[in-house]
Protein backbone atom coordinates (compact mmCIF):
# COMPACT_ATOMS: atom_id res chain seq x y z
CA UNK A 1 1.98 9.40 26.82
CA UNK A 2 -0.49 10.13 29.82
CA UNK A 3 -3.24 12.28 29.64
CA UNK A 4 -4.59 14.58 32.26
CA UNK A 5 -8.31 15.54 32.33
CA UNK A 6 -9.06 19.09 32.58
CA UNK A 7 -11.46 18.44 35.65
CA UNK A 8 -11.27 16.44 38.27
CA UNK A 9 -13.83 14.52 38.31
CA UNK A 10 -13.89 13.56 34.28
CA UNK A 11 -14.87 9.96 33.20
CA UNK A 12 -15.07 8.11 30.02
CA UNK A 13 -14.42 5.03 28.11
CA UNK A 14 -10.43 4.26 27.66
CA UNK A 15 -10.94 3.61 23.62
CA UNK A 16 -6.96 3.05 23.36
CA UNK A 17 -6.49 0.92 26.10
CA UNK A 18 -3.97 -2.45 25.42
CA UNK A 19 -7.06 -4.64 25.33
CA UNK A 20 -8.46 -3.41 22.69
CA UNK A 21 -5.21 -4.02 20.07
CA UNK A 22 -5.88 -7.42 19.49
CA UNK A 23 -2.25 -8.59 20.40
CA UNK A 24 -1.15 -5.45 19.47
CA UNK A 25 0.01 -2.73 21.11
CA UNK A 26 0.35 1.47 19.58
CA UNK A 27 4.06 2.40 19.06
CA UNK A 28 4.59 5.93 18.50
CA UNK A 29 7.61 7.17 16.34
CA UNK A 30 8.95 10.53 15.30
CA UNK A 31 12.12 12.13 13.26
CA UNK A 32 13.11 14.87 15.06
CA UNK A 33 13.87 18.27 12.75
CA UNK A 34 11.91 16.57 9.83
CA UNK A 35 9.11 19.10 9.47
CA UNK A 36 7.73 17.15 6.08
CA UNK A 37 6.13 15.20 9.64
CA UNK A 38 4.71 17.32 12.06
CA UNK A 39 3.73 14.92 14.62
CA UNK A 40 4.67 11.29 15.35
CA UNK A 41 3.23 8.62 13.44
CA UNK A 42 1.23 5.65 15.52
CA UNK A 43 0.76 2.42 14.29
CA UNK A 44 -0.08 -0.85 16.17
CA UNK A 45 2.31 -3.43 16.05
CA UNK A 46 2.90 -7.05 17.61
CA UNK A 47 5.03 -6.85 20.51
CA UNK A 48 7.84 -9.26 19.57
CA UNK A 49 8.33 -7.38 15.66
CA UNK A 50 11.99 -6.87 15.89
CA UNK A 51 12.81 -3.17 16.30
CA UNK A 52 14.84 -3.96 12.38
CA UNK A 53 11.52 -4.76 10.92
CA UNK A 54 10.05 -1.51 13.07
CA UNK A 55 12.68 0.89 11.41
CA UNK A 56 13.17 -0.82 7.66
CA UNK A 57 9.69 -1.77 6.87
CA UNK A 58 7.00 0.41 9.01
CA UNK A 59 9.28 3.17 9.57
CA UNK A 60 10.04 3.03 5.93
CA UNK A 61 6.78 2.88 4.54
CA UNK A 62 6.08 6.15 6.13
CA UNK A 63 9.29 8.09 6.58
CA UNK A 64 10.68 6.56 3.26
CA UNK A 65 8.91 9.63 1.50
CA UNK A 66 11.54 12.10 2.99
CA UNK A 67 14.38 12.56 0.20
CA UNK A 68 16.62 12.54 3.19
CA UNK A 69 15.28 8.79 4.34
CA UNK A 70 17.89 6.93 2.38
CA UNK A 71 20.53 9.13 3.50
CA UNK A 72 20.43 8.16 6.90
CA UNK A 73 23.70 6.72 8.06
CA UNK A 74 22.20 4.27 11.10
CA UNK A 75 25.22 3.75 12.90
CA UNK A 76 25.26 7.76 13.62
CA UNK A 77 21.33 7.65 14.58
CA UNK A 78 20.18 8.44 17.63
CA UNK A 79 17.16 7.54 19.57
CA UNK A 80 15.05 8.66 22.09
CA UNK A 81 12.59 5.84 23.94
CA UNK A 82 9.72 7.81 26.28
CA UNK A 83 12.30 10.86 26.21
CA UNK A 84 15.76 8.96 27.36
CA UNK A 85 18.40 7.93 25.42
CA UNK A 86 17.81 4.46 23.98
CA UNK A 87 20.04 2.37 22.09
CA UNK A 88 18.43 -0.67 20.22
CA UNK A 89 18.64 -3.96 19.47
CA UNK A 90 17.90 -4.67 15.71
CA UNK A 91 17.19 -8.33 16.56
CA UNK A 92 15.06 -8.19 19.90
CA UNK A 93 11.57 -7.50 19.86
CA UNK A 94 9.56 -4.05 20.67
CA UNK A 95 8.05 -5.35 23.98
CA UNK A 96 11.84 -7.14 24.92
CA UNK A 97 13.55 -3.80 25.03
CA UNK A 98 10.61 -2.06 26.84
CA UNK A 99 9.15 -0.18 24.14
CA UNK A 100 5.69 -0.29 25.54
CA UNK A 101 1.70 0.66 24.87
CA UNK A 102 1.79 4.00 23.78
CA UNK A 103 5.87 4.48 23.59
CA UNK A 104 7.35 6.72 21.75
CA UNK A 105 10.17 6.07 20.09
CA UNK A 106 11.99 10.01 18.29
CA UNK A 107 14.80 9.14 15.35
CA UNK A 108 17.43 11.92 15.73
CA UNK A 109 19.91 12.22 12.65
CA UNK A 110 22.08 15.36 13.55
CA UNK A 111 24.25 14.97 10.11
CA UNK A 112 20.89 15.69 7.58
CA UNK A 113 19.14 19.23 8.47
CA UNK A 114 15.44 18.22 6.80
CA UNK A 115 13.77 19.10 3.34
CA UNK A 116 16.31 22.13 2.13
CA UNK A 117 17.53 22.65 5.83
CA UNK A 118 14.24 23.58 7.06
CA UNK A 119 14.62 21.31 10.03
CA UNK A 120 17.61 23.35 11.47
């Protein structure tokens, strides 16, 4: 997700640059139409987690609020990798299928509507 200064000539430290993860790198995820979570969630993660650990343990532990989380049906769920379509690998890791420093990764489950259809 680049960012463009607002002047040209603006300067600064990089504080979320890929060195400074430790072996990790930031992976960016949102479920699109879920209001209950205005704006992706970020977390830094190794680069070889399988994307099933991603979705059933991190992705749980923050989506898994949602009353609709447990009524996703994941062979229906769509995904969205740096805005194209992306269809994953549940056994490959994060870096292996090109999600990258700063990806981000949107969950799309057309068949639930959010909290009381307030995602529609």
């Amino acid at each position: 997700m680049p960012v463009r200064a607002i002047t040209p000539d603006y300067t600064g430290e990089i504080k979320d640059k890929l060195e400074n993860f430790h072996g990790n790198q930031l992976v960016f995820a949102g479920w699109d139409g879920h209001l209950m979570f205005p704006a992706p969630f970020a977390w830094p993660l190794p680069p070889a987690m399988p994307f099933v650990a991603l979705r059933d343990q991190v992705m749980a532990g923050s989506f898994g609020i949602h009353p609709e989380w447990a009524e996703i049906n994941w062979d229906r769920a769509q995904w969205l990798l740096d805005g194209q379509p992306f269809v994953p690998d549940l056994q490959k890791g994060l870096a292996e299928q090109g999600i990258g420093h700063k990806s981000l990764l949107r969950l799309q489950t057309p068949e639930l509507k959010g909290f009381m259809g307030a995602g529609v």
